[in-house]
Protein backbone atom coordinates (compact mmCIF):
# COMPACT_ATOMS: atom_id res chain seq x y z
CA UNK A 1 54.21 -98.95 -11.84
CA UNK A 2 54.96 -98.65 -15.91
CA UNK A 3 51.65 -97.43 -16.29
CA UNK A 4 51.86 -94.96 -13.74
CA UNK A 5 54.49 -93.27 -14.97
CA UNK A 6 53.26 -93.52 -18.01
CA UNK A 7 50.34 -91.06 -17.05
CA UNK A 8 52.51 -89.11 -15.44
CA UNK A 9 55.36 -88.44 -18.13
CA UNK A 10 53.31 -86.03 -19.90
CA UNK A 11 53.33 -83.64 -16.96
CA UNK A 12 56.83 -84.59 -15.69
CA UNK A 13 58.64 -86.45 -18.33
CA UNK A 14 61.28 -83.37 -18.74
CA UNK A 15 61.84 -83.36 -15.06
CA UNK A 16 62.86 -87.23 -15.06
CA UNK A 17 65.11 -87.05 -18.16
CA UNK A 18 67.18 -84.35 -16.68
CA UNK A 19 67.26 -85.53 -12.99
CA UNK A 20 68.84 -88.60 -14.97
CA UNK A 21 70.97 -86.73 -16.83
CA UNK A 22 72.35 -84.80 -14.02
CA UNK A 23 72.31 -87.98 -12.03
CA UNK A 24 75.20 -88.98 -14.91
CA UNK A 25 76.86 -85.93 -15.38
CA UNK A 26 77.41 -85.58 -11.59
CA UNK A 27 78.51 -88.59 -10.43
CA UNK A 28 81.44 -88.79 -13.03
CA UNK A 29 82.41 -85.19 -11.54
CA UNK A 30 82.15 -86.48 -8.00
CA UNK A 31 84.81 -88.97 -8.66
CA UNK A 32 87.17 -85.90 -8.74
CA UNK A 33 85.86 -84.83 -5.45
CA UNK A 34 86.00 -87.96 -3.86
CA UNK A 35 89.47 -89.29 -5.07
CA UNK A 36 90.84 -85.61 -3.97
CA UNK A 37 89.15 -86.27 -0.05
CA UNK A 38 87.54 -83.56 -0.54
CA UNK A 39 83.60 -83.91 -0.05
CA UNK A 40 83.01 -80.65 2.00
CA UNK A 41 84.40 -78.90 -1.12
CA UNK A 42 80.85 -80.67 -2.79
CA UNK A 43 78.62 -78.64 -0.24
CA UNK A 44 80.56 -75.65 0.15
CA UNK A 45 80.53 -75.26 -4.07
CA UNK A 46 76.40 -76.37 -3.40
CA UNK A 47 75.84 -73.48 -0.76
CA UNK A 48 77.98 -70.68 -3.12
CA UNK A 49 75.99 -72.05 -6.07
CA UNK A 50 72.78 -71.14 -3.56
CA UNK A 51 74.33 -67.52 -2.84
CA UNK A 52 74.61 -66.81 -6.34
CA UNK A 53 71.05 -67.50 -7.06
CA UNK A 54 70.23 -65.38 -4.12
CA UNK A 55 71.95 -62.52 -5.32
CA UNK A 56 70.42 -62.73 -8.56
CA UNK A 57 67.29 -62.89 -7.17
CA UNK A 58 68.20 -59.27 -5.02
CA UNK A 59 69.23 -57.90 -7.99
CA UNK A 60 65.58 -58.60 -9.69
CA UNK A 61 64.04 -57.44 -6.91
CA UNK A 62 66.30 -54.11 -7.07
CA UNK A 63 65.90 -53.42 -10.61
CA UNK A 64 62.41 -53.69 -10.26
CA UNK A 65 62.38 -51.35 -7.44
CA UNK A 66 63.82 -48.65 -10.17
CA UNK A 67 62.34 -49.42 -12.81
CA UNK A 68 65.42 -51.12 -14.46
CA UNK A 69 65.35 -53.75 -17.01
CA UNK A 70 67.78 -56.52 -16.68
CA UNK A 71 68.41 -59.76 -17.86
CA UNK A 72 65.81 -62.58 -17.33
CA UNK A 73 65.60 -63.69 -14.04
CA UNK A 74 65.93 -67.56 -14.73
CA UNK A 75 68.96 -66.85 -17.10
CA UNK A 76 70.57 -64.58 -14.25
CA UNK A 77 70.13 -66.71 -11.51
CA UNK A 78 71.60 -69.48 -13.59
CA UNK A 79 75.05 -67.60 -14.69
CA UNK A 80 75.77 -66.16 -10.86
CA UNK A 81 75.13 -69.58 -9.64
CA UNK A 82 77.63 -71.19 -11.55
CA UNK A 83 79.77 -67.75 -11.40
CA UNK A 84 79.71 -68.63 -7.79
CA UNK A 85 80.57 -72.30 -7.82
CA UNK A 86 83.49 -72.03 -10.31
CA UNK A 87 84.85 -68.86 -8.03
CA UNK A 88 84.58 -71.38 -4.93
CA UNK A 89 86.22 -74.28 -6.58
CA UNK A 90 88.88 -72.09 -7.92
CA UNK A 91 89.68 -70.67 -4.54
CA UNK A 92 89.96 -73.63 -2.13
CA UNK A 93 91.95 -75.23 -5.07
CA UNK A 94 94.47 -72.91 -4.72
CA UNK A 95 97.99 -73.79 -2.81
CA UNK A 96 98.32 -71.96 0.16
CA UNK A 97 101.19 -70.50 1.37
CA UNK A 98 103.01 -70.88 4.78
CA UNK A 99 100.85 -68.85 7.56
CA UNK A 100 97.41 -68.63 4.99
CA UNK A 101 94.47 -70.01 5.97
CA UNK A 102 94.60 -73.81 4.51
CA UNK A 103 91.94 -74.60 1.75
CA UNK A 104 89.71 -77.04 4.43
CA UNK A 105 89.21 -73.29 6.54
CA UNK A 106 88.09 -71.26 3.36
CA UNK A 107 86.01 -74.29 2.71
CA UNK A 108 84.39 -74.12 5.60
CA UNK A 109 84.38 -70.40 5.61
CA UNK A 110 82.30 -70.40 2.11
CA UNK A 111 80.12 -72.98 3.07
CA UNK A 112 78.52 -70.67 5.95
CA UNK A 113 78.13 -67.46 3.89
CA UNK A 114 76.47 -69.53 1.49
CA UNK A 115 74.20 -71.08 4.22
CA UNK A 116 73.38 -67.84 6.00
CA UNK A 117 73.55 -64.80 3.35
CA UNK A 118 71.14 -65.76 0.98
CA UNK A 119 68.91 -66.14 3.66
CA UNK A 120 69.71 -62.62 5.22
CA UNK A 121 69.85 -60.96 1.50
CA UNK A 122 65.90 -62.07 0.93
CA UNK A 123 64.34 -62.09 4.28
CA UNK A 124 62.55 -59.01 3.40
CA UNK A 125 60.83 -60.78 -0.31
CA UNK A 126 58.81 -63.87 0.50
CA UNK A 127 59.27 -64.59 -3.17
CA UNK A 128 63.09 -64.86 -3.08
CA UNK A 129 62.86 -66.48 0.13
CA UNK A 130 60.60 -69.11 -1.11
CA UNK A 131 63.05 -69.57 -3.95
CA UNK A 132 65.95 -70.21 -1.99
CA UNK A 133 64.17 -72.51 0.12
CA UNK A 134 63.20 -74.97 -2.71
CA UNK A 135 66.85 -74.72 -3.79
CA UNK A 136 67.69 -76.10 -0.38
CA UNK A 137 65.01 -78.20 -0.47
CA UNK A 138 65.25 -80.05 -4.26
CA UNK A 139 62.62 -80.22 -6.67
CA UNK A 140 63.65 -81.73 -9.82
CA UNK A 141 60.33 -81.41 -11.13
CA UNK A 142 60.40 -78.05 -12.27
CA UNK A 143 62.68 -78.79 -14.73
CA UNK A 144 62.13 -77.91 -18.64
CA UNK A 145 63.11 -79.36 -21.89
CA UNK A 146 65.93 -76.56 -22.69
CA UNK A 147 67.03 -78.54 -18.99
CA UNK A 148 67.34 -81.77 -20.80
CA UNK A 149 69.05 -80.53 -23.97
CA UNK A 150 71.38 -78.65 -21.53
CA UNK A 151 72.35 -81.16 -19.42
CA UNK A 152 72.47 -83.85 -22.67
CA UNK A 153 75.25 -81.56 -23.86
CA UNK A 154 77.09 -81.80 -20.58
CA UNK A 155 76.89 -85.37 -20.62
CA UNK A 156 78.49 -85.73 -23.72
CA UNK A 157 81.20 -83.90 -23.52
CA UNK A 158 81.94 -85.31 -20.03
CA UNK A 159 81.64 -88.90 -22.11
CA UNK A 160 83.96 -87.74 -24.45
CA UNK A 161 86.55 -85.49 -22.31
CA UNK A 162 86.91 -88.12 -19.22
CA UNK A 163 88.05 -91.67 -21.58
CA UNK A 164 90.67 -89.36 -23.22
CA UNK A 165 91.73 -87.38 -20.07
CA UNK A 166 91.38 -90.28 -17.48
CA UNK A 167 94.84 -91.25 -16.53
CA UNK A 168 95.75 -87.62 -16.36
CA UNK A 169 92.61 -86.35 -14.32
CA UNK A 170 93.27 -89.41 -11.73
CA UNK A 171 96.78 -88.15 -11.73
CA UNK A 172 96.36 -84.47 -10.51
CA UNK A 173 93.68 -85.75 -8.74
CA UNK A 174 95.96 -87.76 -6.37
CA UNK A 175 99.36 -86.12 -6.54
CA UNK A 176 98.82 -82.78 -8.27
CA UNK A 177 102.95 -82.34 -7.74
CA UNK A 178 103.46 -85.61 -9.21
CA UNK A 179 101.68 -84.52 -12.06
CA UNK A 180 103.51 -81.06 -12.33
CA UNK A 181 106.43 -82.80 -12.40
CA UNK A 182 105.82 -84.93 -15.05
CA UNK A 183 104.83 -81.73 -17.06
CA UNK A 184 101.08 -81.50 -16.67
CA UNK A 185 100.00 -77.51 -16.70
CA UNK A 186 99.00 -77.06 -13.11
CA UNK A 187 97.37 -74.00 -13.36
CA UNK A 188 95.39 -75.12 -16.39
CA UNK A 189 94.44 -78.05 -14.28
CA UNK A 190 93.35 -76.45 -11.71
CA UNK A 191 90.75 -73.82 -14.02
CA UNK A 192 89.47 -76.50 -16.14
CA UNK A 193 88.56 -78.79 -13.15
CA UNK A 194 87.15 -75.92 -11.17
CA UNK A 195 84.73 -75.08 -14.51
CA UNK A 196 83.93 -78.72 -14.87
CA UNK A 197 83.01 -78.85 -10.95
CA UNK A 198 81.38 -75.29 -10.95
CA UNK A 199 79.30 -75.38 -14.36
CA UNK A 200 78.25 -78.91 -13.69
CA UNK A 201 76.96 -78.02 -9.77
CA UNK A 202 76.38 -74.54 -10.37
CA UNK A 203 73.64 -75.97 -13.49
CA UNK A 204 72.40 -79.07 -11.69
CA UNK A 205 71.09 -77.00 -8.91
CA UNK A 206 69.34 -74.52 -10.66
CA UNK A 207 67.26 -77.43 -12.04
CA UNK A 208 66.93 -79.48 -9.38
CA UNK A 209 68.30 -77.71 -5.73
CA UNK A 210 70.71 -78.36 -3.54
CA UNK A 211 70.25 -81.98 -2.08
CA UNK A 212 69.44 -84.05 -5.01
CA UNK A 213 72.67 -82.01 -6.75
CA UNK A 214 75.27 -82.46 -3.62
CA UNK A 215 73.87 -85.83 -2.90
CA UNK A 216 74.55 -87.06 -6.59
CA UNK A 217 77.51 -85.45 -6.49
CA UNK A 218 79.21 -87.53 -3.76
CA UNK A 219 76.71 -90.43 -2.82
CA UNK A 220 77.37 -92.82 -5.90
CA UNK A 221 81.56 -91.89 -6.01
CA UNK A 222 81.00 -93.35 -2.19
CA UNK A 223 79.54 -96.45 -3.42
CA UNK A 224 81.97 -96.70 -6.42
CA UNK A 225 85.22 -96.14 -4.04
CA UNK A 226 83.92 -98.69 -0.90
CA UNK A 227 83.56 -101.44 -4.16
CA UNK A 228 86.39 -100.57 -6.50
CA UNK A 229 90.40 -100.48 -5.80
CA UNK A 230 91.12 -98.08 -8.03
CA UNK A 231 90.27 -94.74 -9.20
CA UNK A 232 90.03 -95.33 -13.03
CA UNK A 233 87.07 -97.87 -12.63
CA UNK A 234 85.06 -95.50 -10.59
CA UNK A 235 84.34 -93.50 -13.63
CA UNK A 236 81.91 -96.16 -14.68
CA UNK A 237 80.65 -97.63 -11.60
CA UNK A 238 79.82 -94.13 -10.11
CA UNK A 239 77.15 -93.09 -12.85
CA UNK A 240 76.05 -96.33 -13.16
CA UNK A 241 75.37 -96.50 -9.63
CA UNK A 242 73.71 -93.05 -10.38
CA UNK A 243 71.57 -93.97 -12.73
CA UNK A 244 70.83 -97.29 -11.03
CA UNK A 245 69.00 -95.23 -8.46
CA UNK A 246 67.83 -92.78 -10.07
CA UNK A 247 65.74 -94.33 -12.11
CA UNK A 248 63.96 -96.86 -10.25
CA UNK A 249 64.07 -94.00 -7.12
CA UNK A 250 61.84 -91.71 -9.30
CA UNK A 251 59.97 -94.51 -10.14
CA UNK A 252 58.78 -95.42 -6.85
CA UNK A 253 58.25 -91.53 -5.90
CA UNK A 254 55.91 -91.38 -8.50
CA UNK A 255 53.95 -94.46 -7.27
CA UNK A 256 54.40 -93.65 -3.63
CA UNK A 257 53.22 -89.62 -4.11
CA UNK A 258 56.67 -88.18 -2.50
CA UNK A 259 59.46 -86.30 -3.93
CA UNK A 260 61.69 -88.17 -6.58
CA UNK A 261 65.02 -86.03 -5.78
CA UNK A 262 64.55 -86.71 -1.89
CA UNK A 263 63.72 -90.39 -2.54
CA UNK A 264 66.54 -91.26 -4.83
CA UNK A 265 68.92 -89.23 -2.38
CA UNK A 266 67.79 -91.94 0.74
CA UNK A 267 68.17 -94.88 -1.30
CA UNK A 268 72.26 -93.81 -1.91
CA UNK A 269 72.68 -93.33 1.39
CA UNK A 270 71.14 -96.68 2.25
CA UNK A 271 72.55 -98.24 -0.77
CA UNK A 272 76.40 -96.90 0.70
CA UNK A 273 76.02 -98.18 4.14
CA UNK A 274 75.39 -101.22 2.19
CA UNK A 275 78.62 -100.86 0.47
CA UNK A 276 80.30 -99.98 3.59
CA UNK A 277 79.42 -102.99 5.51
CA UNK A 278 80.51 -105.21 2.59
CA UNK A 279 83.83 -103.42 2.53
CA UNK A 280 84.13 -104.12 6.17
CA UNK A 281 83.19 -107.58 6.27
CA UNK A 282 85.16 -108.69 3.12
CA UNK A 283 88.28 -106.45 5.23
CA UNK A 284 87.71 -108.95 8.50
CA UNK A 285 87.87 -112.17 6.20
């Protein structure tokens, strides 16, 4: 198997060091998700982070029409996917008042126009089409080494913000009044978590699509919450559990010839019913 991927790192060595990296990055930010009960928030900021590459995409394809210059498609599509993202986590983060729609319906409410505009927008351009479909799809091995440097960045300041800021994000995390009251900035909370979430999703799937991003995002907090009693330690079981898969997942794609992100994504979902029928058997003795 070694030598295997040894062959193959030449061609896809990139693409495994960033699926990795975003494998670390994402499960530390899914920990937030998780300990807030809030996975659906995970695939509605996926499918906005989908609509913003589809609109950049229709934008392409208009300036082109006119004969417009605009800015590079792959650096467009990148900042209106995580424009996208951060707008969706900001606004089902939001209190609601009495009689407004409560953040689980404008959830819900993203999630479809991000599942059914994009492909309305590019029905007409098989290119854009295509495009959205193997955002939907995953394919981590696209992925280039300004990827890896990118996402190497993100994981180190995530190492570096989350020690120092742990107590406070489980905090808001779990009783955002709690920690108002105790004189934690709500508002700033609530941006800096939403760019964290956004710029993290919106990033991971422009490299690597939707599945792989959403299912790294909440598969391995899963695992970390059915085995730990706490939130704190989840922080370090979740990428660890990430990475734990990961690795060996894209491993075995490579020897079996099938996709790495779909591969690693199946063994976290085995790998939490696992989890979850240890939690319920250690819960009946």
């Amino acid at each position: 198997m070694i030598g295997e991927l040894q062959a193959s790192w030449s061609l896809f060595g990139d693409s495994y060091l960033a699926g990795w990296l975003i494998a670390v990055l994402l499960s530390v930010v899914g920990v937030w998700v998780v300990a807030r009960d809030q996975i659906f928030l995970g695939a509605a900021v996926s499918q906005a982070s989908t609509l913003g590459a589809a609109l950049a995409l229709w934008l392409e394809g208009v300036a082109a029409t006119v004969g417009s210059h605009s800015l590079g498609s792959d650096a467009l599509t990148a900042l209106l996917a995580v424009t996208a993202s951060v707008a969706t986590a900001l606004l089902t983060s939001r209190a609601t008042a009495p009689g407004r729609e409560s953040p689980e319906a404008l959830t819900g409410w993203v999630y479809l126009i991000g599942a059914s505009v994009p492909v309305l927008m590019l029905a007409s351009s098989p290119h854009g089409l295509e495009e959205v479909q193997r955002l939907l799809i995953s394919s981590i091995l696209g992925a280039s080494r300004a990827d890896v440097w990118l996402f190497l960045a993100l994981v180190g300041a995530t190492a570096v913000g989350v020690p120092l800021l742990r107590r406070r994000i489980v905090l808001f995390a779990m009783d955002s009044e709690m920690a108002a009251a105790v004189g934690m900035p709500a508002r700033r909370w609530r941006l800096g978590t939403a760019l964290w979430l956004g710029v993290a999703v919106g990033l991971s799937i422009h490299c690597a699509g939707m599945l792989y991003s959403f299912g790294i995002l909440v598969l391995p907090a899963l695992v970390a919450r059915s085995l730990c009693r706490e939130v704190a330690p989840m922080f370090a079981v979740a990428p660890a559990v990430a990475l734990g898969t990961a690795v060996p997942g894209f491993l075995l794609a490579d020897r079996l010839d099938v996709p790495p992100a779909q591969l690693a994504v199946a063994l976290l979902c085995g790998l939490l019913a696992l989890a979850w029928g240890l939690r319920a058997r250690l819960a009946r003795s």
